[in-house]
N, C-alpha and C. Protein backbone atom coordinates (compact mmCIF):
# COMPACT_ATOMS: atom_id res chain seq x y z
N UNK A 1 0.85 -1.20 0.00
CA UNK A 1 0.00 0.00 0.00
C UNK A 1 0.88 1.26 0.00
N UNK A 2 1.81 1.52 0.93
CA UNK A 2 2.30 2.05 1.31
C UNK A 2 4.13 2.01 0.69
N UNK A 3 4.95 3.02 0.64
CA UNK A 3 6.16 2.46 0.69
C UNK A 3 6.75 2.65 1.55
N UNK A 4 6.92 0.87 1.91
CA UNK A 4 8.10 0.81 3.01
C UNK A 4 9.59 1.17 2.53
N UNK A 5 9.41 0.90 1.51
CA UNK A 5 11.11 1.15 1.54
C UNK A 5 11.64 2.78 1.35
N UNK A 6 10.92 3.23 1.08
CA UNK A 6 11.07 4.85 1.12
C UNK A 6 11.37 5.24 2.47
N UNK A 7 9.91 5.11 3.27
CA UNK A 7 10.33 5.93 4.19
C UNK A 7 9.52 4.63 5.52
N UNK A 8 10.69 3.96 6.29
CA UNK A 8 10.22 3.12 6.76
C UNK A 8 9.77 3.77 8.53
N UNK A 9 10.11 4.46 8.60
CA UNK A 9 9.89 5.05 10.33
C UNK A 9 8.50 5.96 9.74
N UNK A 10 8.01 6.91 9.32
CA UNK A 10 6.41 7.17 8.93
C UNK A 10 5.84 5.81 8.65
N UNK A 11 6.38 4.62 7.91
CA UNK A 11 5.56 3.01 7.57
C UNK A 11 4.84 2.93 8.97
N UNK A 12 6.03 3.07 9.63
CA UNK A 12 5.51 2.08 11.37
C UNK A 12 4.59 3.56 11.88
N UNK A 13 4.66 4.33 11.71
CA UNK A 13 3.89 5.04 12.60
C UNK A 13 2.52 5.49 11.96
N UNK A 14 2.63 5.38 10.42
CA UNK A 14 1.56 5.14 9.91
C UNK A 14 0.57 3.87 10.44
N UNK A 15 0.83 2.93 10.41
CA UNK A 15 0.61 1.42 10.71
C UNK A 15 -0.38 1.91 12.24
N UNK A 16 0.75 2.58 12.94
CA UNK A 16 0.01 2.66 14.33
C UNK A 16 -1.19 3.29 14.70
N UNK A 17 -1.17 4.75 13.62
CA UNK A 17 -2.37 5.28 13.50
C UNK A 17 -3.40 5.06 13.05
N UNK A 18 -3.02 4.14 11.96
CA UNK A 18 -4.13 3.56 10.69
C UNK A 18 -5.30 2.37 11.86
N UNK A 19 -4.40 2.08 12.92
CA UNK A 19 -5.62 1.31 13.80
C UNK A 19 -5.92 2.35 14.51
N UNK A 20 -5.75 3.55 14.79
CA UNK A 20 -6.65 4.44 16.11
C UNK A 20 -7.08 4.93 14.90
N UNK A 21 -7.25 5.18 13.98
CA UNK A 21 -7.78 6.07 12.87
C UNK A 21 -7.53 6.12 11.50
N UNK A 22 -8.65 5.76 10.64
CA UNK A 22 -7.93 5.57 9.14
C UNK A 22 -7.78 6.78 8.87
N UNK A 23 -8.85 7.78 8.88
CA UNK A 23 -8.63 9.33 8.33
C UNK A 23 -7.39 10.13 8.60
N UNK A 24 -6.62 10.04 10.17
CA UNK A 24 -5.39 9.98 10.43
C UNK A 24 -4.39 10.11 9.31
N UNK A 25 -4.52 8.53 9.01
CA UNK A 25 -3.49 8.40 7.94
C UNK A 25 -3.81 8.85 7.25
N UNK A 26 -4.63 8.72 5.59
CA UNK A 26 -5.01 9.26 5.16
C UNK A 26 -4.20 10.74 4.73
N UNK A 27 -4.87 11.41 6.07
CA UNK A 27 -4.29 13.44 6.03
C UNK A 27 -2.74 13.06 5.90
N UNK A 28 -2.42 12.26 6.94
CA UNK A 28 -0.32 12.45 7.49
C UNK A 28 0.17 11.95 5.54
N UNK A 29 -0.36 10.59 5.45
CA UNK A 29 0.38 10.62 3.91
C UNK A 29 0.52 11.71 3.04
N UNK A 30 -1.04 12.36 2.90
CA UNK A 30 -1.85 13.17 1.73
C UNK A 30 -0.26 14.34 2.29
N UNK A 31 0.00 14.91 3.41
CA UNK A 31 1.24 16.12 3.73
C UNK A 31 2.24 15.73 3.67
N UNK A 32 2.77 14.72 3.31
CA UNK A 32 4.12 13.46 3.19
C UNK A 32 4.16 13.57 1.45
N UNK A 33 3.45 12.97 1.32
CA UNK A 33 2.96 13.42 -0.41
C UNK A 33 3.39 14.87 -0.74
């Protein structure tokens, strides 16, 4: 879904948020992007 190999420390903390909140992620990628 995601690239891990880019940027693997946002992977894991994405990961962590994506269970308290999909929309979360979502926004943090969409400003990573």
């Amino acid at each position: 879904m995601w690239r891990l190999n880019q940027t693997p420390d946002i992977t894991g903390e994405a990961i962590g948020v994506e269970v308290v909140d999909e929309s979360r992620v979502d926004l943090t990628f969409t400003v990573t992007r």
